[in-house]
N, C-alpha and C. Protein backbone atom coordinates (compact mmCIF):
# COMPACT_ATOMS: atom_id res chain seq x y z
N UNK A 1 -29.88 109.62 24.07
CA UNK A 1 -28.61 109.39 24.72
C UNK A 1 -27.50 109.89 23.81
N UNK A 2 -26.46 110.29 24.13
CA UNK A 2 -25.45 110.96 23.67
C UNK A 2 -23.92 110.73 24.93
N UNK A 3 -23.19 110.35 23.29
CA UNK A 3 -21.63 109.48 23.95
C UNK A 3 -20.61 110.88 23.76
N UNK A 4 -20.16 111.58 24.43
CA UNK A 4 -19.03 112.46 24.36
C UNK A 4 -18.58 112.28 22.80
N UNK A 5 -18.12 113.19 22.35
CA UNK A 5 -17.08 113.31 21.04
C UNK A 5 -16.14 113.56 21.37
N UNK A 6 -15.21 113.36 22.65
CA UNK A 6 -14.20 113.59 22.93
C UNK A 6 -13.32 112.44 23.92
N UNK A 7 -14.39 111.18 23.93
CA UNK A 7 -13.60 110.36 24.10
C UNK A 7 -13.75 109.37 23.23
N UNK A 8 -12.36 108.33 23.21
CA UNK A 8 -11.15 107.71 22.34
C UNK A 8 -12.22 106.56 22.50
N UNK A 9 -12.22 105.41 21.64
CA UNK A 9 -12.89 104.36 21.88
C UNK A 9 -12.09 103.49 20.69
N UNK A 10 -11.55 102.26 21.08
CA UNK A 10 -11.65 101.27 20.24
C UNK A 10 -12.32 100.53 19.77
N UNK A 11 -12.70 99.82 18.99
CA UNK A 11 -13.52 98.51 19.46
C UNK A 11 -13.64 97.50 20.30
N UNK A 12 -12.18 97.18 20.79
CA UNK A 12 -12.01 96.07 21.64
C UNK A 12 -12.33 96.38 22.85
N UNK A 13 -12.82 97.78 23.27
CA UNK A 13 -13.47 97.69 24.44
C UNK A 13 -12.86 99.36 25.55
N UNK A 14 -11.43 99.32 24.87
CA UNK A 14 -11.51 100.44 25.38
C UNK A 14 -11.76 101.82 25.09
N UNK A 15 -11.61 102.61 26.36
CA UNK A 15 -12.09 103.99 26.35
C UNK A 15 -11.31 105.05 27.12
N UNK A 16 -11.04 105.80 26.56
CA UNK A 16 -10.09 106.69 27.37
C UNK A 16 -11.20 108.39 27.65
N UNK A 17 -11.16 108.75 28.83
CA UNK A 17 -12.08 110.49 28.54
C UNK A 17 -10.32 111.04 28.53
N UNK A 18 -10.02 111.97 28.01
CA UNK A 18 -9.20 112.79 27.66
C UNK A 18 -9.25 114.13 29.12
N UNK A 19 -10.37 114.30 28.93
CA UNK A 19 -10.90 115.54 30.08
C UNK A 19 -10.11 115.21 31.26
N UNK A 20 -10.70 113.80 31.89
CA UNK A 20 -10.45 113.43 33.31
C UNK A 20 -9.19 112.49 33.47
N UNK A 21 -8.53 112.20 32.54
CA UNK A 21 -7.73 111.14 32.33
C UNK A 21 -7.80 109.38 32.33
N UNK A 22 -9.35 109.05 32.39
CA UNK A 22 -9.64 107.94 33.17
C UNK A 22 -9.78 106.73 32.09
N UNK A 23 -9.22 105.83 32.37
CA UNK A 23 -9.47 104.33 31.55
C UNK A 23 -10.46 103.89 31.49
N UNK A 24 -10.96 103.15 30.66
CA UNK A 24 -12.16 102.20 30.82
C UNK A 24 -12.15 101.15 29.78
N UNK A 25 -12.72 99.81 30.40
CA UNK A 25 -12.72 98.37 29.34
C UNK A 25 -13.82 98.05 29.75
N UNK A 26 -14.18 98.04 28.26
CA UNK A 26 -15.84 97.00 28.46
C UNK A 26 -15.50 96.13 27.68
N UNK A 27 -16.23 94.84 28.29
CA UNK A 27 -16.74 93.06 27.90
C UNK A 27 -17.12 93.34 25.98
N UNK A 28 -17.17 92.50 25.56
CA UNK A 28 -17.70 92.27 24.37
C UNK A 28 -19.28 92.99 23.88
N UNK A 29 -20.22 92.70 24.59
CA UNK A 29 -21.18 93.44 24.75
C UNK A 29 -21.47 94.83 25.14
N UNK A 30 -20.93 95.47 26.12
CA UNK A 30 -20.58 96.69 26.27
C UNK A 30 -19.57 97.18 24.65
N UNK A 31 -18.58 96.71 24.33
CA UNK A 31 -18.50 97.27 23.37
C UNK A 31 -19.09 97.59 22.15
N UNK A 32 -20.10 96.87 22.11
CA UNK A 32 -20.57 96.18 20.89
C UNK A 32 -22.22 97.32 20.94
N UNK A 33 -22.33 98.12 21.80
CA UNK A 33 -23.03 98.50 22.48
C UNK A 33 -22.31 100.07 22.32
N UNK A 34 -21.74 100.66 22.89
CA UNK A 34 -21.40 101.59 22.86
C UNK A 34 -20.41 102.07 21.60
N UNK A 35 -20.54 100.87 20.78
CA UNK A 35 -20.21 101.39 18.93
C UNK A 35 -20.78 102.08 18.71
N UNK A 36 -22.00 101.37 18.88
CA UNK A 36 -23.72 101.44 18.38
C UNK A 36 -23.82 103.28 18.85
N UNK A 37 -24.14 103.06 20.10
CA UNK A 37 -24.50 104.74 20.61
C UNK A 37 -23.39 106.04 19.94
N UNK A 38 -22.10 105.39 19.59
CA UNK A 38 -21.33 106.49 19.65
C UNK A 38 -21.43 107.00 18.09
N UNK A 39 -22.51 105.91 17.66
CA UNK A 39 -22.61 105.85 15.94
C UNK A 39 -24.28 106.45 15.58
N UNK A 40 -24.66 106.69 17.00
CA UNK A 40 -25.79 107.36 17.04
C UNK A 40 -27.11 106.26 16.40
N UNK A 41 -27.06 104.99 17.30
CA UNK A 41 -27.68 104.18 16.51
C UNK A 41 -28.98 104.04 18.42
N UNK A 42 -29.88 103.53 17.43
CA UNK A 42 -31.20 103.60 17.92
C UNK A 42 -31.47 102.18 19.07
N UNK A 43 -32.42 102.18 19.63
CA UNK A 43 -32.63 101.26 20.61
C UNK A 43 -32.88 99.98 19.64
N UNK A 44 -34.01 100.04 18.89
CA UNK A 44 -34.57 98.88 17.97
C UNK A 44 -33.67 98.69 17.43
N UNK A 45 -32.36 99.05 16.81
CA UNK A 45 -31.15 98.83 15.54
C UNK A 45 -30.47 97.84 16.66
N UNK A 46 -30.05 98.88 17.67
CA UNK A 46 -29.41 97.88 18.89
C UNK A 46 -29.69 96.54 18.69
N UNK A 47 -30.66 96.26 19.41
CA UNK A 47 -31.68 95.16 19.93
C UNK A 47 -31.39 93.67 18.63
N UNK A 48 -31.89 94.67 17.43
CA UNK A 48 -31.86 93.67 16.26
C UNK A 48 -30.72 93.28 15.82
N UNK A 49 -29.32 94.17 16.18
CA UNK A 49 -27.98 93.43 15.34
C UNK A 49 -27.14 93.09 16.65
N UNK A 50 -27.65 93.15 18.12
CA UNK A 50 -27.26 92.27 19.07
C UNK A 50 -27.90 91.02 19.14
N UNK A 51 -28.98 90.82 18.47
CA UNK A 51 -29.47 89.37 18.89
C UNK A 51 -28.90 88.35 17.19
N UNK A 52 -28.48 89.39 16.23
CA UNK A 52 -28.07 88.57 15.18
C UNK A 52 -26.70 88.09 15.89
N UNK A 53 -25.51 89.52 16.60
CA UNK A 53 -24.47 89.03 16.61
C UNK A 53 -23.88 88.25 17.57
N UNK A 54 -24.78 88.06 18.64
CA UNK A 54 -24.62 87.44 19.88
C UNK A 54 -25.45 86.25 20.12
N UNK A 55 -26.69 85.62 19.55
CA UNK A 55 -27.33 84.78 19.62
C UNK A 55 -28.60 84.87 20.73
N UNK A 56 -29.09 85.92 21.26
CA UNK A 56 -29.67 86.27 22.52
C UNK A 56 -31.17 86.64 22.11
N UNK A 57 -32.62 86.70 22.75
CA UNK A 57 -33.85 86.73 22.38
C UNK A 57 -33.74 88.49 22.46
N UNK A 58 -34.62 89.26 21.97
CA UNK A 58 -34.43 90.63 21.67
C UNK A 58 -35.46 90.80 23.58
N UNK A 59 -36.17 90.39 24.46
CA UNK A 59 -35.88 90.63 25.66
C UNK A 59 -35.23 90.42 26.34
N UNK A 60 -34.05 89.58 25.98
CA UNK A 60 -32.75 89.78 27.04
C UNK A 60 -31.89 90.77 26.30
N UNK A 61 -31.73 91.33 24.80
CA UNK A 61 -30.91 92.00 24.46
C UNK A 61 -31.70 93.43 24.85
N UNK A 62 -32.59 93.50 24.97
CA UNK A 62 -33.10 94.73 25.31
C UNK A 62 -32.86 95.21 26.75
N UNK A 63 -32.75 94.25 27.56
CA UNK A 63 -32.32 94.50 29.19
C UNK A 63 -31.38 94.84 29.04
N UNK A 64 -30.28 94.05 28.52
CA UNK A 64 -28.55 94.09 28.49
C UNK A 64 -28.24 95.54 27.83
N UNK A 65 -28.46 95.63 27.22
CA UNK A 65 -28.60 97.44 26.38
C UNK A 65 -28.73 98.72 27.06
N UNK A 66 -30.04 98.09 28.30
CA UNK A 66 -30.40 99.25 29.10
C UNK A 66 -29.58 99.29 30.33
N UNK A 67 -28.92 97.72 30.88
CA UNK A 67 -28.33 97.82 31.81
C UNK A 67 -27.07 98.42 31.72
N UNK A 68 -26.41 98.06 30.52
CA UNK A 68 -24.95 98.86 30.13
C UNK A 68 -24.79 100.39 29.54
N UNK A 69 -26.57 100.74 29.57
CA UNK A 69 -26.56 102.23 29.02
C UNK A 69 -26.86 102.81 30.44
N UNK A 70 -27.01 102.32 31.64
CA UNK A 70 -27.30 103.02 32.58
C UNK A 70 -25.99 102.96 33.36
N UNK A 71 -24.97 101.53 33.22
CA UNK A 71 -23.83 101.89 33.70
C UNK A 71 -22.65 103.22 32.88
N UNK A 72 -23.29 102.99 31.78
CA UNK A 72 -22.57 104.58 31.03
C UNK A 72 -22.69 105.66 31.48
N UNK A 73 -23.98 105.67 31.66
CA UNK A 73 -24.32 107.06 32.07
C UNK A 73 -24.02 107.30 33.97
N UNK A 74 -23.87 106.41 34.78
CA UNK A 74 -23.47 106.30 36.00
C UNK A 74 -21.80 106.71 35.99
N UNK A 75 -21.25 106.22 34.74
CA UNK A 75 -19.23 106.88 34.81
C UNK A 75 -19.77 107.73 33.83
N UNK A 76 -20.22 108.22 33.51
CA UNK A 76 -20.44 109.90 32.87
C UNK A 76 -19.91 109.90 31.41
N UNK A 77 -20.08 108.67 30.68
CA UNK A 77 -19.04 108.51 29.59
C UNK A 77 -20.74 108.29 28.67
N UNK A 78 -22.10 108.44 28.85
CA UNK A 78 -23.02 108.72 28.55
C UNK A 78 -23.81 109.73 28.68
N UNK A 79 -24.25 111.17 28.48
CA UNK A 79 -25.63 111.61 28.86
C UNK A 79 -26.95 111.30 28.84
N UNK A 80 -28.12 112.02 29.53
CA UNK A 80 -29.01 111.33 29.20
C UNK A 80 -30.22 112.21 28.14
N UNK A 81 -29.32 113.94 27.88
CA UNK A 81 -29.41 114.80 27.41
C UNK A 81 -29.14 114.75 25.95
N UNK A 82 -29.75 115.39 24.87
CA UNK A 82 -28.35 115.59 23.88
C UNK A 82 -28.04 117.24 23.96
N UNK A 83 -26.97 117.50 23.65
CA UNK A 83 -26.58 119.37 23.85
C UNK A 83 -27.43 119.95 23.28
């Protein structure tokens, strides 16, 4: 998976694409989540410093990961390619 290098991200959640002009806010988890990817970090790294930082069993952090990496890639602010 691969996060654009050309869009803006804070931590607190938002996201701007520059290209299309379009906003975006993600929840705590979504952000916390798409740090991770935009930092080129791995499914297992995920998994293990979401269940330290959130309190959650590594099969619900592993769902939650996949469900918010598939809503990424559904607003195009994810591929499922790398270039």
């Amino acid at each position: 998976m691969k996060v654009s290098p050309d869009l803006f991200f804070d931590e607190r959640g938002f996201i701007f694409d520059p290209d299309s002009g379009a906003t975006y806010s993600l929840n705590r988890t979504g952000a916390f989540v798409f740090k991770h990817l935009k930092g080129g970090g791995g499914m297992e790294d995920m998994v293990r410093l979401l269940v330290d930082a959130f309190d959650v069993n590594p099969k619900t952090a592993r769902a939650d990961i996949r469900d918010i990496m598939q809503q990424l890639v559904g607003l195009g602010l994810l591929s499922e390619a790398a270039d």
